[in-house]
C-alpha atoms as a PDB file:
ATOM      1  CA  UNK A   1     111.597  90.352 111.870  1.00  0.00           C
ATOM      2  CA  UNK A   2     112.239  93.701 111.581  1.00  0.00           C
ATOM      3  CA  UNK A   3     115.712  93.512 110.327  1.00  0.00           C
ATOM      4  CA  UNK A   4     114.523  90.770 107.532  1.00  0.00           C
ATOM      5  CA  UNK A   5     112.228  93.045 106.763  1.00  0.00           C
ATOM      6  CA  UNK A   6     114.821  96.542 106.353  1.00  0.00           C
ATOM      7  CA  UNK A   7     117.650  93.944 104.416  1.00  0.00           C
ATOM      8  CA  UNK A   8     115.533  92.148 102.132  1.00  0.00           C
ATOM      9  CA  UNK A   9     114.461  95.692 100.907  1.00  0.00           C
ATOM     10  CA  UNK A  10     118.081  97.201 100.865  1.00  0.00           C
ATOM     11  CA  UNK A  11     118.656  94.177  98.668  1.00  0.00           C
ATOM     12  CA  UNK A  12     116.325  95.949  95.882  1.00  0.00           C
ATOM     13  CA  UNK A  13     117.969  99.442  95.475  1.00  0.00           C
ATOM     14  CA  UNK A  14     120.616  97.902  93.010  1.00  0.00           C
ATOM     15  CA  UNK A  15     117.713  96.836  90.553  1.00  0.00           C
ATOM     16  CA  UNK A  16     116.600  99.261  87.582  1.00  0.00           C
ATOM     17  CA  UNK A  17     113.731 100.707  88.937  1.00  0.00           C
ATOM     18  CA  UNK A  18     110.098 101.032  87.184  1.00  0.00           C
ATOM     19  CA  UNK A  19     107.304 103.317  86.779  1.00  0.00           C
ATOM     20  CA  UNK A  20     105.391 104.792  89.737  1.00  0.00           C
ATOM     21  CA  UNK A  21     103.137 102.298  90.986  1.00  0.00           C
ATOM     22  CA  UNK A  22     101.456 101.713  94.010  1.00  0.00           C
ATOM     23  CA  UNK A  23     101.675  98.547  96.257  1.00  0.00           C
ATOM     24  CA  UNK A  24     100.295  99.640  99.770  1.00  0.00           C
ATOM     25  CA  UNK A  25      97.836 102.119 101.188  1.00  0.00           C
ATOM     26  CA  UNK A  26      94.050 101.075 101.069  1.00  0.00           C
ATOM     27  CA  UNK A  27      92.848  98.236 101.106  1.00  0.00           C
ATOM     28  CA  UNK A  28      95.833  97.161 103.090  1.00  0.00           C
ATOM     29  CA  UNK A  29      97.374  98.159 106.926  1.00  0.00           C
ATOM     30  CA  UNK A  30     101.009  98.746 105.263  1.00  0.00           C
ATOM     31  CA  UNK A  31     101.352 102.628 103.350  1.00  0.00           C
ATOM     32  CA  UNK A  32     103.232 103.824 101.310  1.00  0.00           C
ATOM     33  CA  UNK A  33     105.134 106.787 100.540  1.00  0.00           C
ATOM     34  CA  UNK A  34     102.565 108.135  97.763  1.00  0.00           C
ATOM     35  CA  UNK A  35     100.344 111.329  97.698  1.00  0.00           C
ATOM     36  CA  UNK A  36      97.193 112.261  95.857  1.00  0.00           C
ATOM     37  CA  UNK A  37      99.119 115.111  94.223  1.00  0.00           C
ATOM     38  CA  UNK A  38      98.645 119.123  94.232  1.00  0.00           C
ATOM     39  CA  UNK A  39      95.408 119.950  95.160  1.00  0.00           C
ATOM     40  CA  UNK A  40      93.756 116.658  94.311  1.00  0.00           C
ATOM     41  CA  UNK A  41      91.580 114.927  96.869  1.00  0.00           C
ATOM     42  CA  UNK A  42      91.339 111.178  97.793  1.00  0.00           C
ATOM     43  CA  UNK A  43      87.936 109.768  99.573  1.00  0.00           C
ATOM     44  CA  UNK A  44      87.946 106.013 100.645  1.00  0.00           C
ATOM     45  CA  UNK A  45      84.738 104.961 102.024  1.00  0.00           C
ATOM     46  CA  UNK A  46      85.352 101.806 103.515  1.00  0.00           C
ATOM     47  CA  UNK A  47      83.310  98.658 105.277  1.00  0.00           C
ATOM     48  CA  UNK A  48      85.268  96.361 107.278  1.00  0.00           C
ATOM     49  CA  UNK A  49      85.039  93.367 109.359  1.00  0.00           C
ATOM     50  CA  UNK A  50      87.878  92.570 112.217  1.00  0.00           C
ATOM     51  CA  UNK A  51      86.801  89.343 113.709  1.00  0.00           C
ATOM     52  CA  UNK A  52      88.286  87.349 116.749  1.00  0.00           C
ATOM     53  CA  UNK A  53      86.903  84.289 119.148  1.00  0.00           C
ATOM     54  CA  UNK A  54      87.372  86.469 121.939  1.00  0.00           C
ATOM     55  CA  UNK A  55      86.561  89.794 120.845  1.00  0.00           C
ATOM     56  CA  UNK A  56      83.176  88.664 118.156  1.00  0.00           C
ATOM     57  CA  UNK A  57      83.263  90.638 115.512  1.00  0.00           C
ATOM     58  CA  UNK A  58      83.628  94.442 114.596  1.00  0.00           C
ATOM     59  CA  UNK A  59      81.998  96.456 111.955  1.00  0.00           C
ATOM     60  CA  UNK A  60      83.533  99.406 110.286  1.00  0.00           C
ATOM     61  CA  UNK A  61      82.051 102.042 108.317  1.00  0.00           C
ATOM     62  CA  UNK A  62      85.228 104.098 107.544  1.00  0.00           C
ATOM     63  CA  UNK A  63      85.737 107.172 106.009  1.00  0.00           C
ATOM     64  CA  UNK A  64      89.481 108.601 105.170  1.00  0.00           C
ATOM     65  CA  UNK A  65      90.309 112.113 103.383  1.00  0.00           C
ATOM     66  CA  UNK A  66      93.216 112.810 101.928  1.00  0.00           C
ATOM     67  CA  UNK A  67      94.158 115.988 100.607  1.00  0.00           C
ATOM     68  CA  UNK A  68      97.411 116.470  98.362  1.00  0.00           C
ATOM     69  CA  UNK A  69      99.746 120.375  99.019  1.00  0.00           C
ATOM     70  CA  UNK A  70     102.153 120.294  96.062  1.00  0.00           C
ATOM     71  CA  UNK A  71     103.934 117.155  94.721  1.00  0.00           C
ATOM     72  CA  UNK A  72     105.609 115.533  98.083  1.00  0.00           C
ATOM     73  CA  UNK A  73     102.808 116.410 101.007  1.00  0.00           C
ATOM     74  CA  UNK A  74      99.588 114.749 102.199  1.00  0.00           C
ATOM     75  CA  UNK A  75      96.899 115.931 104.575  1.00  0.00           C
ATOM     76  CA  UNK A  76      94.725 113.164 106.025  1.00  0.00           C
ATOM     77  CA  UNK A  77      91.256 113.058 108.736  1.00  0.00           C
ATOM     78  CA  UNK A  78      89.816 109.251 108.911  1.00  0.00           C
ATOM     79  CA  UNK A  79      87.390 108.602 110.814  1.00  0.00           C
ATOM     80  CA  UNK A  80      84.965 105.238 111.545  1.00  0.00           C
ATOM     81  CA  UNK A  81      81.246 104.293 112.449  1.00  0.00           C
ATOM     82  CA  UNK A  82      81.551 101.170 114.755  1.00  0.00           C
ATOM     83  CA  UNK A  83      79.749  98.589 115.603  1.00  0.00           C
ATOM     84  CA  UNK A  84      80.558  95.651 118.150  1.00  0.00           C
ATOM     85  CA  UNK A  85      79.056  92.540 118.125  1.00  0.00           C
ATOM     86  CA  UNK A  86      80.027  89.941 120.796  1.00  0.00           C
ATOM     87  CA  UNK A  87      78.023  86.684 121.745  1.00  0.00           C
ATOM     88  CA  UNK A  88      77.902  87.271 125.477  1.00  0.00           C
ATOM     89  CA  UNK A  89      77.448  91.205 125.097  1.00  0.00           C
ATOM     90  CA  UNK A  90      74.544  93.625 123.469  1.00  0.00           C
ATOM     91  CA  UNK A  91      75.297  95.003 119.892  1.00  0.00           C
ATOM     92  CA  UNK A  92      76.780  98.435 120.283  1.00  0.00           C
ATOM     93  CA  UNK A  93      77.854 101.443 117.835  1.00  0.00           C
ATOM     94  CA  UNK A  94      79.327 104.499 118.119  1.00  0.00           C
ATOM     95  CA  UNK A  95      82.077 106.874 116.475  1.00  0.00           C
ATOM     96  CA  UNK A  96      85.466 105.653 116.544  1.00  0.00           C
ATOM     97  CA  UNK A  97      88.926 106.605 116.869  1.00  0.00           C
ATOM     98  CA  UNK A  98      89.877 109.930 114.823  1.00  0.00           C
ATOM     99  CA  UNK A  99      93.133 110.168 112.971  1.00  0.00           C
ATOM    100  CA  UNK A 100      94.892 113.150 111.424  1.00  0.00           C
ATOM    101  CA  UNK A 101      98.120 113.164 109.813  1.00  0.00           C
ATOM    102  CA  UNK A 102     100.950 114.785 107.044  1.00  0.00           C
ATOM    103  CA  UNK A 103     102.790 112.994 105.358  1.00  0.00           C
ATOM    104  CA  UNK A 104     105.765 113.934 103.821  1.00  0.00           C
ATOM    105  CA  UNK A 105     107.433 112.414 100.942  1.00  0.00           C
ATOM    106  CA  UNK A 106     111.099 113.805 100.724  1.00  0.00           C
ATOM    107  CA  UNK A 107     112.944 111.319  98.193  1.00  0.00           C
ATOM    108  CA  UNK A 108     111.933 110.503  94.947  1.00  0.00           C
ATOM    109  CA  UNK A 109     112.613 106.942  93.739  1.00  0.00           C
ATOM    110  CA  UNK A 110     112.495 109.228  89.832  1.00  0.00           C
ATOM    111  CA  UNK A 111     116.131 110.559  91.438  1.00  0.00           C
ATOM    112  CA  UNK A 112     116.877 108.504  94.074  1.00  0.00           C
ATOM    113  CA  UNK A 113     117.271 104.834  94.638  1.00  0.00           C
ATOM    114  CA  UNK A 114     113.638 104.578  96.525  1.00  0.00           C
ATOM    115  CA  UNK A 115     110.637 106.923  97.496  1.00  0.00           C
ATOM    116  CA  UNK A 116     110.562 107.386 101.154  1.00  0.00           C
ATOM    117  CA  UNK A 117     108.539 109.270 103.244  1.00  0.00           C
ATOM    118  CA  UNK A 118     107.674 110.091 106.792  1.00  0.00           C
ATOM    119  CA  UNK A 119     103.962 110.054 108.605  1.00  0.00           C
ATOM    120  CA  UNK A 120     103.235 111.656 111.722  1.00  0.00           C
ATOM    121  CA  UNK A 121      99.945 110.877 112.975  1.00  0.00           C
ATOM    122  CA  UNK A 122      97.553 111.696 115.961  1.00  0.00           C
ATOM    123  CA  UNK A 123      94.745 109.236 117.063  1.00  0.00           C
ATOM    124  CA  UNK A 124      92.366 110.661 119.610  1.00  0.00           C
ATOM    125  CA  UNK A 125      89.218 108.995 121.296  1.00  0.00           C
ATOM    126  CA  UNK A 126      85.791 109.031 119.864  1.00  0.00           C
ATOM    127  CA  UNK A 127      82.296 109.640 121.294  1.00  0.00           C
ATOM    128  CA  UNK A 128      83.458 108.644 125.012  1.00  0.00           C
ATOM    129  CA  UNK A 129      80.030 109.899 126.051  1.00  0.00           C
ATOM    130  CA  UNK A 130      77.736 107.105 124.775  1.00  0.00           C
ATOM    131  CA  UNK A 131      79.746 104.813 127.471  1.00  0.00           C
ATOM    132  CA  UNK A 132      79.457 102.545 124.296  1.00  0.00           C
ATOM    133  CA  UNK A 133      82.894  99.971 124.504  1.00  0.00           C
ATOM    134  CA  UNK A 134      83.111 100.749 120.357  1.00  0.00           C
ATOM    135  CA  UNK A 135      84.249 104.280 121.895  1.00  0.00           C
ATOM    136  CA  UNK A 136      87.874 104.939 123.335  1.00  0.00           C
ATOM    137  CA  UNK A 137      88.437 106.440 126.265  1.00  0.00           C
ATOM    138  CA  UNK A 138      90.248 109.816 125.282  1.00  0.00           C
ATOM    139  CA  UNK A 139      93.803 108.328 125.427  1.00  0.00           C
ATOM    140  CA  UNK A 140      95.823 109.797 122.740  1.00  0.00           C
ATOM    141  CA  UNK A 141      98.188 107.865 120.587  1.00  0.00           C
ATOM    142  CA  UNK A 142     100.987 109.600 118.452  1.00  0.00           C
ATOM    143  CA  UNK A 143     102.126 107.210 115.336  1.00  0.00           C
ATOM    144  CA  UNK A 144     105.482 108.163 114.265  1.00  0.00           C
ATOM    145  CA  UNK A 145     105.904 105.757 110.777  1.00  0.00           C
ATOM    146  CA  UNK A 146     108.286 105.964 107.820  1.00  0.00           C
ATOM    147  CA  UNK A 147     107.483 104.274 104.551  1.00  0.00           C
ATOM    148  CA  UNK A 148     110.037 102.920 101.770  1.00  0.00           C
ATOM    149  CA  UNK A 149     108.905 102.068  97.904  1.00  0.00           C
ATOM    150  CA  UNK A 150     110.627 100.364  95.243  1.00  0.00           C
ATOM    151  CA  UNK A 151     109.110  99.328  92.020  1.00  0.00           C
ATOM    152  CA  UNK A 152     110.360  97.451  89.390  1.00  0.00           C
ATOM    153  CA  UNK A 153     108.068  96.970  86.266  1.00  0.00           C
ATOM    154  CA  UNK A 154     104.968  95.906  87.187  1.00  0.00           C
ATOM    155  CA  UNK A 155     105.659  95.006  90.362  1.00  0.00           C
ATOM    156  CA  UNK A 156     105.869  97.294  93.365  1.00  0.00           C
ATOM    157  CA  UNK A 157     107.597  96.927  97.267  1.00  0.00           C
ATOM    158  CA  UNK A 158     106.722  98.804 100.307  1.00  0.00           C
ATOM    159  CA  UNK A 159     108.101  98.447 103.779  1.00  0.00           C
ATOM    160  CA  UNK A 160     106.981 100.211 106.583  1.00  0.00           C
ATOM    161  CA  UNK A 161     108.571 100.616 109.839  1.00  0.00           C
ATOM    162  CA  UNK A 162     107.125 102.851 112.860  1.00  0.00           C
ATOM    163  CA  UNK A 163     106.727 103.513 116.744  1.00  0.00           C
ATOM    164  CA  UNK A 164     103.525 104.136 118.413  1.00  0.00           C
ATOM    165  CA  UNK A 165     103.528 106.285 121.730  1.00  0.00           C
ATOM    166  CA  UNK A 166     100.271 105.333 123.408  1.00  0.00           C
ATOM    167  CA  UNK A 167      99.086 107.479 126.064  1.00  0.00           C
ATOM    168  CA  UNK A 168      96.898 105.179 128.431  1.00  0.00           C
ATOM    169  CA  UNK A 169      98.742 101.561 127.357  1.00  0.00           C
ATOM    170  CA  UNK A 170     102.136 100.337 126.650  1.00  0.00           C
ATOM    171  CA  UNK A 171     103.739 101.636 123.127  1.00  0.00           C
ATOM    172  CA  UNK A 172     104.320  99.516 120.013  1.00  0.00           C
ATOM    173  CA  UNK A 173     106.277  98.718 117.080  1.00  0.00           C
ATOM    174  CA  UNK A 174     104.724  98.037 113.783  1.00  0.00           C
ATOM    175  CA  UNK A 175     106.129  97.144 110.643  1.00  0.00           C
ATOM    176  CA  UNK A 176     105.168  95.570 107.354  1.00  0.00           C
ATOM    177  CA  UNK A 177     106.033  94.657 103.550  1.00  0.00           C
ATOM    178  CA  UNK A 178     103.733  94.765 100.797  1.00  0.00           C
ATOM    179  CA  UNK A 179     103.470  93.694  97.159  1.00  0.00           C
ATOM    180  CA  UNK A 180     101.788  94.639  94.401  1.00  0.00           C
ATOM    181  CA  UNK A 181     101.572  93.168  90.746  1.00  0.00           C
ATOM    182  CA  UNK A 182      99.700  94.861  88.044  1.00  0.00           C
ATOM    183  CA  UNK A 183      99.052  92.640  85.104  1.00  0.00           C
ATOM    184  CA  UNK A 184      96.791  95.415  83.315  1.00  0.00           C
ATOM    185  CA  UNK A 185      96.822  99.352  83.542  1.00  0.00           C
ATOM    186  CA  UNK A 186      93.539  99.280  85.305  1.00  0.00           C
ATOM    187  CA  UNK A 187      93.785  96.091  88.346  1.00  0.00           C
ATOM    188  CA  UNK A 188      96.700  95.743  90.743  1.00  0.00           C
ATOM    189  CA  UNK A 189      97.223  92.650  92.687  1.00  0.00           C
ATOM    190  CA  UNK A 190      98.295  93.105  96.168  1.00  0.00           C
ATOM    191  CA  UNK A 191      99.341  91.111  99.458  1.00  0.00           C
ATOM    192  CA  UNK A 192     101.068  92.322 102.827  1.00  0.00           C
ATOM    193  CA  UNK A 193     102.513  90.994 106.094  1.00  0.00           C
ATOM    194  CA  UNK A 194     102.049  93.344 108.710  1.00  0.00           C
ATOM    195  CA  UNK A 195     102.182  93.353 112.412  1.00  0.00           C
ATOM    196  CA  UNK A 196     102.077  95.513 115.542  1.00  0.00           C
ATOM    197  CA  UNK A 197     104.365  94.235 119.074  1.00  0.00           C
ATOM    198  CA  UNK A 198     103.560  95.519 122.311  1.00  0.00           C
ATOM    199  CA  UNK A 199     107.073  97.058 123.463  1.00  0.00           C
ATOM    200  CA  UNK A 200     108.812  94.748 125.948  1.00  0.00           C
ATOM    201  CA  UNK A 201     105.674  92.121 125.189  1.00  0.00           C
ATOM    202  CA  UNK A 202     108.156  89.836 122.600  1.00  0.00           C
ATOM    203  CA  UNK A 203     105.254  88.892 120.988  1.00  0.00           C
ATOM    204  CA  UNK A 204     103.729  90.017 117.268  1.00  0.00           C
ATOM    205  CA  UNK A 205     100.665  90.375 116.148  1.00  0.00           C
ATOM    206  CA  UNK A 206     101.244  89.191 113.074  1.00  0.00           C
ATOM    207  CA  UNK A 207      98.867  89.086 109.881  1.00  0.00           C
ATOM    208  CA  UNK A 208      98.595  88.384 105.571  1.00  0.00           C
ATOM    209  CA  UNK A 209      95.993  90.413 103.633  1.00  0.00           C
ATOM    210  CA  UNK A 210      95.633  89.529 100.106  1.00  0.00           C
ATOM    211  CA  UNK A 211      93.868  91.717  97.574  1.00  0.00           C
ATOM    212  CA  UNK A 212      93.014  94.195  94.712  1.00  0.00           C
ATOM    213  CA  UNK A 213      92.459  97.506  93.114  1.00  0.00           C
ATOM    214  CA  UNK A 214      90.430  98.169  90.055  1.00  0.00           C
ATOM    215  CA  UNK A 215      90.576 101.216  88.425  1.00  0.00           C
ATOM    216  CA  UNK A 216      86.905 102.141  86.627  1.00  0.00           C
ATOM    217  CA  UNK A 217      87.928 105.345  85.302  1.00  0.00           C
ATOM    218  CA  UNK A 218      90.150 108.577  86.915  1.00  0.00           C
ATOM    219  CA  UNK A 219      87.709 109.086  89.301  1.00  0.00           C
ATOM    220  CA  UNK A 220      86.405 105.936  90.822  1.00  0.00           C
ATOM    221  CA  UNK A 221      88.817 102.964  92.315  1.00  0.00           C
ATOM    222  CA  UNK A 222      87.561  99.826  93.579  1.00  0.00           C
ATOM    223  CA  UNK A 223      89.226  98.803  96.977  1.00  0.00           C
ATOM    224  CA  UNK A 224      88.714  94.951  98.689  1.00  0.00           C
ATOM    225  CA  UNK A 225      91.128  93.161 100.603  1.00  0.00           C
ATOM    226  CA  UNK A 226      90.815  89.937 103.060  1.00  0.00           C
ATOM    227  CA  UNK A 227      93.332  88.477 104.935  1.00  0.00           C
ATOM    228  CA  UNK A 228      93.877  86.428 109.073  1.00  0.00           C
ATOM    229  CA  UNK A 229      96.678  86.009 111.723  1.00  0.00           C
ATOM    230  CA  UNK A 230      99.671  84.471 110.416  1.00  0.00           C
ATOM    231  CA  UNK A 231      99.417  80.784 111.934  1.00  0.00           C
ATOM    232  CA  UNK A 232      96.611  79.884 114.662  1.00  0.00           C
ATOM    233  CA  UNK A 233      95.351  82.931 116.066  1.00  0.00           C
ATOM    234  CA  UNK A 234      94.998  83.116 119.418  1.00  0.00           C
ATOM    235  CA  UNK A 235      91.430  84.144 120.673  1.00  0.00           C
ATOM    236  CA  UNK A 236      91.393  88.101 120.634  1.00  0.00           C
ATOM    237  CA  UNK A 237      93.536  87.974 117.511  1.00  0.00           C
ATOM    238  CA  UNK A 238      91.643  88.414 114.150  1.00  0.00           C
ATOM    239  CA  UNK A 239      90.462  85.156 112.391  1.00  0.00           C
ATOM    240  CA  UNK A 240      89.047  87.166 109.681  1.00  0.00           C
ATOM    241  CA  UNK A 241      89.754  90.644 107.906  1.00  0.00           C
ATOM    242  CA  UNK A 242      87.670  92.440 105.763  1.00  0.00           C
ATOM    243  CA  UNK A 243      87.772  95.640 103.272  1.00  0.00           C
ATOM    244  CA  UNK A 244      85.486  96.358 101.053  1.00  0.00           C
ATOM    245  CA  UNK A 245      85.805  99.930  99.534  1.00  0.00           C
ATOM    246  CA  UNK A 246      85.739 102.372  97.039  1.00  0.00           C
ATOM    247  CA  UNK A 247      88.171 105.564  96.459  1.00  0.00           C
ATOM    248  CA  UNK A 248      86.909 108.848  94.875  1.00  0.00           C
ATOM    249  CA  UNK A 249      90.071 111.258  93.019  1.00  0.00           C
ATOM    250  CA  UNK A 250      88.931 114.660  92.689  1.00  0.00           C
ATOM    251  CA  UNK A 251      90.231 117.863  91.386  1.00  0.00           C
ATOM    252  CA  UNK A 252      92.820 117.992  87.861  1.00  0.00           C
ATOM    253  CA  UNK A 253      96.073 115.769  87.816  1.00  0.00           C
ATOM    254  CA  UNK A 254      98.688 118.582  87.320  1.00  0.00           C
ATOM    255  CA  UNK A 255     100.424 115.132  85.569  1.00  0.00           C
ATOM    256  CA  UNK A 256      97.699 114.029  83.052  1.00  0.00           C
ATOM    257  CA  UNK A 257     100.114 111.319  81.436  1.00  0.00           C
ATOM    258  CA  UNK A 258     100.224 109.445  84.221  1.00  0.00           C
ATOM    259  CA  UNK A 259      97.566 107.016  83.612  1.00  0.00           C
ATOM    260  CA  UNK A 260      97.901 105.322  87.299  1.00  0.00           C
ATOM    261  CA  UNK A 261      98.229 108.481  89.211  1.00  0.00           C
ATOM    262  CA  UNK A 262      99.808 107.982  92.982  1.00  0.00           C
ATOM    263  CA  UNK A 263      97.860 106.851  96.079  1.00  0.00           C
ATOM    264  CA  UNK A 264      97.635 107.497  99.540  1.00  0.00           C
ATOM    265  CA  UNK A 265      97.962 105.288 102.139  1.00  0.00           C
ATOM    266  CA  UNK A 266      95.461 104.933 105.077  1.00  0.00           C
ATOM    267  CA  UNK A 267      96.173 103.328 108.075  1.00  0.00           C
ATOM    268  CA  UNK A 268      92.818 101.142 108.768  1.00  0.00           C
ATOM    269  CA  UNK A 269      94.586  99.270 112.369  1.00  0.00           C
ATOM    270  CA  UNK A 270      93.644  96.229 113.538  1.00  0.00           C
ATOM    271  CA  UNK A 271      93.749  95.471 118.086  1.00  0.00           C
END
């Protein structure tokens, strides 16, 4: 899958390419090689819903900071407010995973073929204490992803391809492809693929997420995405997905003509 995923998108680097748009980051799981810009912020406050028949379903009130050094680098800190409810188990809440990161964008796609970037991340436990199961354990987790873009008019392609080193479990492979179509200067239309395989496992967790963004004005960005397992799920894979969000740009474009203005990607994970 992986493979489809790398030639279908070498396929695209002979095409004329577009303007700078952006087809992954929030609302979806795939990112993309885009950064807020120099010292602009990026706020997406988040709820979302991960659902399974095994699991019940988890609530997610998620907040992600981004912070832009210069044209090409990204600071990030994302953090959620959990809540757990099962059928056979007591609703519980707590502070989730944290997750800082840098990305680094280091080709241009305005003199190079494609945008690419790399994203070295570090997810560490959350509030262990409360003995709450919405809390991780302290295990540490490094994410070690690289992110592709290509657009071409109005529409945009991202691939993402990465290795997770997982410090109390076995390590994974994600990867995922994203589209986006934007019909007006203010909405984007957007749908990924993405999935996560447990190393040695052979299996994928493999998911769709269909969506939108919808630009109000330079500041505020509306963010809402759904999306399931690809075919029948099994019973702790999600049945439902949910993001429902809103991003906040702050500080002075140092590129005022550009109307659509890069975005950066968050990495909201599903199991």
């Amino acid at each position: 899958m992986i493979s489809r995923i790398l030639v279908g998108f070498c396929c695209l680097l002979a095409l004329p390419a577009g303007r700078i748009l952006a087809a992954a980051g929030p609302p979806l799981l795939t990112d993309d090689p885009n950064t807020p810009g120099p010292n602009r912020w990026e706020i997406n406050t988040a709820w979302t819903l991960d659902r399974s028949a095994q699991e019940g379903s988890l609530h997610a009130l998620n907040f992600d900071i981004n912070y832009g050094l210069g044209d090409r680098v990204q600071l990030k800190f994302e953090f959620p407010w959990l809540l757990h409810d099962a059928d056979d188990s007591p609703r519980e809440s707590g502070v989730g995973d944290k997750l800082v990161g840098l990305k680094w964008r280091f080709l241009d796609q305005e003199q190079h073929a494609v945008s690419l970037s790399v994203y070295p991340q570090v997810e560490f436990g959350g509030d262990s204490s409360s003995g709450s199961e919405t809390a991780d354990d302290g295990g540490r987790e490094l994410i070690l992803p690289v992110e592709l873009e290509r657009t071409l008019g109005p529409v945009a392609i991202d691939a993402e391809v990465g290795y997770t080193y997982q410090q109390d479990s076995s390590d994974e492979v994600l990867y995922g492809l994203a589209l986006s179509y934007a019909p007006t200067k203010k909405l984007d239309l957007l749908g990924e693929i993405h999935a996560v395989a447990e190393r040695g496992s052979g299996d994928d967790e493999r998911v769709f997420n269909l969506g939108l963004t919808l630009d109000f004005d330079e500041t505020y960005t509306v963010l809402a995405s759904a999306g399931r397992s690809l075919g029948q799920p099994e019973p702790d894979e999600p049945n439902l997905l949910v993001y429902l969000g809103l991003q906040l740009h702050l500080g002075k474009s140092s590129h005022p003509s550009d109307e659509s203005g890069p975005q950066a990607g968050a990495r909201r994970r599903f199991r």
